[in-house]
C-alpha atoms as a PDB file:
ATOM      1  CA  UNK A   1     -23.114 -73.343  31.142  1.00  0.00           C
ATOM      2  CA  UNK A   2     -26.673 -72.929  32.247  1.00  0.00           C
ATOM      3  CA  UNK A   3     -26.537 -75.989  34.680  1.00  0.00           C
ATOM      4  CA  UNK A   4     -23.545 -74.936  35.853  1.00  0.00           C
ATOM      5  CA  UNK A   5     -25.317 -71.863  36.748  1.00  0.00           C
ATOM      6  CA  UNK A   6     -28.030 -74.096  38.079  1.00  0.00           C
ATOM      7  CA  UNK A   7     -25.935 -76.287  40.188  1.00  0.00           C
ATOM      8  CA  UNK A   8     -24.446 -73.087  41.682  1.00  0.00           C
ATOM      9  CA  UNK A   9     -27.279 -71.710  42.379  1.00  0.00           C
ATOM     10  CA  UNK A  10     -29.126 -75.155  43.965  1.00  0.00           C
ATOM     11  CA  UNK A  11     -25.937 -74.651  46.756  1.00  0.00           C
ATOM     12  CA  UNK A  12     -26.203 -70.962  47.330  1.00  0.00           C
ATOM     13  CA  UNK A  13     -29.933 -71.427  47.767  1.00  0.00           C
ATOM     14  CA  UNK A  14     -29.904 -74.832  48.974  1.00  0.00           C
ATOM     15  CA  UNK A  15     -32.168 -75.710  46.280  1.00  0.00           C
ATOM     16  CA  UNK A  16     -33.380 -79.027  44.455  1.00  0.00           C
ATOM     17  CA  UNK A  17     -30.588 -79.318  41.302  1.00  0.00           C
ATOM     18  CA  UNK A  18     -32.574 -82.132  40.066  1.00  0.00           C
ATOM     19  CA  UNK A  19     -35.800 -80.481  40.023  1.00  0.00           C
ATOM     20  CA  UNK A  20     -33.954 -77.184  38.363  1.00  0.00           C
ATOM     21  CA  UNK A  21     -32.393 -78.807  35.680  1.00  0.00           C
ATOM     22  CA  UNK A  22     -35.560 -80.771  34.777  1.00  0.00           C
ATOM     23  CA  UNK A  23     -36.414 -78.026  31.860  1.00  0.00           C
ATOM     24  CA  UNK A  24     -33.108 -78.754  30.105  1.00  0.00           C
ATOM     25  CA  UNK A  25     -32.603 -82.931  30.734  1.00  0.00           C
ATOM     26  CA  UNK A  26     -35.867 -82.870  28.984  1.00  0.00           C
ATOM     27  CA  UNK A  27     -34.875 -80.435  25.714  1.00  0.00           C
ATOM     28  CA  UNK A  28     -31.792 -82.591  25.844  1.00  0.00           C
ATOM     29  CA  UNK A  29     -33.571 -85.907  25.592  1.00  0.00           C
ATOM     30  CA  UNK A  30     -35.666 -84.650  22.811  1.00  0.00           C
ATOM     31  CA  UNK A  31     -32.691 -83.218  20.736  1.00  0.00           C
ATOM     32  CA  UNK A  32     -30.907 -86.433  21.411  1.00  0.00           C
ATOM     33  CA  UNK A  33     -34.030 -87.984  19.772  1.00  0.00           C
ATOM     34  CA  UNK A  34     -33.972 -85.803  16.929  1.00  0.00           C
ATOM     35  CA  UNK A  35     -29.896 -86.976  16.123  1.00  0.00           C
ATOM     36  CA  UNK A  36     -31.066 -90.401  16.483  1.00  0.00           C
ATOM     37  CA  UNK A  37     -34.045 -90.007  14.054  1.00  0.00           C
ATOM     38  CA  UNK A  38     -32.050 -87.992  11.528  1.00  0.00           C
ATOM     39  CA  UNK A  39     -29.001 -90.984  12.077  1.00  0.00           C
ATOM     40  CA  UNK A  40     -31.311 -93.879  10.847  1.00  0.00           C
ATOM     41  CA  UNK A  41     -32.005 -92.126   7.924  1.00  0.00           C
ATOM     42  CA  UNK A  42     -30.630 -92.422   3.979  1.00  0.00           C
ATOM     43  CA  UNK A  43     -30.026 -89.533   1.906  1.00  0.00           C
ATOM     44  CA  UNK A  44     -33.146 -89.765   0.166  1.00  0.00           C
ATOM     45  CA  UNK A  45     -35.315 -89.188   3.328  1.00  0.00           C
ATOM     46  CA  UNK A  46     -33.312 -86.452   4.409  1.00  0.00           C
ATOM     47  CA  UNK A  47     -33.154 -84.600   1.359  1.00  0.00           C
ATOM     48  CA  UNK A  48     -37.152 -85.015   1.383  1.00  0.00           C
ATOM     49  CA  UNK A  49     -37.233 -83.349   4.509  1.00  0.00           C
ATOM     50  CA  UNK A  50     -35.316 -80.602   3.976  1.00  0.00           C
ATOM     51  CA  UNK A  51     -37.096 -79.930  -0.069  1.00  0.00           C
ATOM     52  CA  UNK A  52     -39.928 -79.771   2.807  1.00  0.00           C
ATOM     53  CA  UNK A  53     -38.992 -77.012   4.465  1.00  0.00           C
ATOM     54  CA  UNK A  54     -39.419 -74.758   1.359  1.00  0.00           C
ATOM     55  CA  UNK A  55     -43.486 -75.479   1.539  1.00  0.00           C
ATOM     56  CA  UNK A  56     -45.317 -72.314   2.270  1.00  0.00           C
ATOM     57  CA  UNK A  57     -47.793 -74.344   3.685  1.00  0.00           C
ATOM     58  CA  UNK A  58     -45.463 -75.740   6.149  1.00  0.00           C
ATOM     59  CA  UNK A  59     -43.780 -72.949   6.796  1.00  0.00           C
ATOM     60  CA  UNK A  60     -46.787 -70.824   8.443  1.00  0.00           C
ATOM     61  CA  UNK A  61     -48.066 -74.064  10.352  1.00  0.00           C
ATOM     62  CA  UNK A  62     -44.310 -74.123  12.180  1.00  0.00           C
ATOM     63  CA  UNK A  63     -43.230 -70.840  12.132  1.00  0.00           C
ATOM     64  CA  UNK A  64     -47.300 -69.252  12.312  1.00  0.00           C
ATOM     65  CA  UNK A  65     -48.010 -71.029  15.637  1.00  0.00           C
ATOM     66  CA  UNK A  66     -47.059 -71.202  19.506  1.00  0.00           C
ATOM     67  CA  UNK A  67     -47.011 -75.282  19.176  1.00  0.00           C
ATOM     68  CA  UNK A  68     -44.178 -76.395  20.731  1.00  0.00           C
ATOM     69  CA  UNK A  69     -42.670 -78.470  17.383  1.00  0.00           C
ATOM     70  CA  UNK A  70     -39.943 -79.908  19.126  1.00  0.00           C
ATOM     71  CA  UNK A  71     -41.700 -81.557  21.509  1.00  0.00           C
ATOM     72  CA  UNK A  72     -44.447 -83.193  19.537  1.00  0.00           C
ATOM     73  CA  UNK A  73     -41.724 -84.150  16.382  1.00  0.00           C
ATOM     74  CA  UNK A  74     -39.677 -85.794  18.970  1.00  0.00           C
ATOM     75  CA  UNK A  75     -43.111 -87.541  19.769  1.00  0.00           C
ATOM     76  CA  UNK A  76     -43.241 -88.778  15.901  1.00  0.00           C
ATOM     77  CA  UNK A  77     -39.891 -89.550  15.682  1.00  0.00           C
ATOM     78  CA  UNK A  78     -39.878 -92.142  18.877  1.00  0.00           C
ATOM     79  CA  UNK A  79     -41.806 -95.255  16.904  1.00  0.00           C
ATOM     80  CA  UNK A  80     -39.364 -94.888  14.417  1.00  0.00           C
ATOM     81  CA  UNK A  81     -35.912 -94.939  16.810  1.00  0.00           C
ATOM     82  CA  UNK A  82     -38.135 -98.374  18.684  1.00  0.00           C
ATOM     83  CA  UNK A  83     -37.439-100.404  15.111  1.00  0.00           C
ATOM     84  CA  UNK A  84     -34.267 -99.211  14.236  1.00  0.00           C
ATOM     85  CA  UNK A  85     -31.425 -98.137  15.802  1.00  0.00           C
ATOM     86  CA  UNK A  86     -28.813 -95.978  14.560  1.00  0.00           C
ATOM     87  CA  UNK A  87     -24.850 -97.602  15.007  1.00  0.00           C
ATOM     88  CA  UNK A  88     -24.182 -94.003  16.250  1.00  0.00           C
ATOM     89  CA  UNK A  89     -27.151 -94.135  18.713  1.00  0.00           C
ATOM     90  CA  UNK A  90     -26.566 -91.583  21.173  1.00  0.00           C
ATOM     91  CA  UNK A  91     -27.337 -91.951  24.404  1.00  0.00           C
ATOM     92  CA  UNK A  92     -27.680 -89.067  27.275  1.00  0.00           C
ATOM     93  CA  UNK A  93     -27.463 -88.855  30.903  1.00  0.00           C
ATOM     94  CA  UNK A  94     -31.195 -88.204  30.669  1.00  0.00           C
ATOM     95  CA  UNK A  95     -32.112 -90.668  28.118  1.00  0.00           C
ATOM     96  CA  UNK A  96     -34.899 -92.879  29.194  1.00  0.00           C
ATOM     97  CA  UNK A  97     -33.499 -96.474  30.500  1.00  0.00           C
END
């Protein structure tokens, strides 16, 4: 809906879609990222993770801070995609080529 919004807008205005959609290819590359990560995974890891979540310690160093954890865990999580695809790899518009 919001690009939809955008690309109306980029007419009205006669505006740059591209450069107004930017904000969200980029969230959708890295959530695309994230599906492949958590995709390569067995139960064991991801059960690990989410035990995880319950550490206090954890908890205030996400939720405690203005660090953008979506960004920089997408940044972890790319060596890992490199090695080994998921069969339900996922690939967006906006994925990198």
């Amino acid at each position: 809906m919001a690009t939809g919004a955008m690309a109306a807008y980029a007419i009205i205005k006669n505006r740059d879609y591209n450069k107004l959609v930017q904000k969200y290819k980029r969230i959708i590359n890295i959530m695309s990222n994230y599906r492949n990560f958590y995709d390569t995974i067995d139960d064991d890891t991801f059960d690990t993770i989410v035990r995880s979540e319950d550490n206090p310690v954890l908890s205030k160093l996400v939720y405690g801070t203005n660090i953008d954890w979506l960004k920089y865990g997408s940044i972890a999580f790319a060596p890992f995609l490199k090695h080994k695809d998921s069969p339900n790899f996922h690939e967006t518009y906006s994925s990198p080529k």
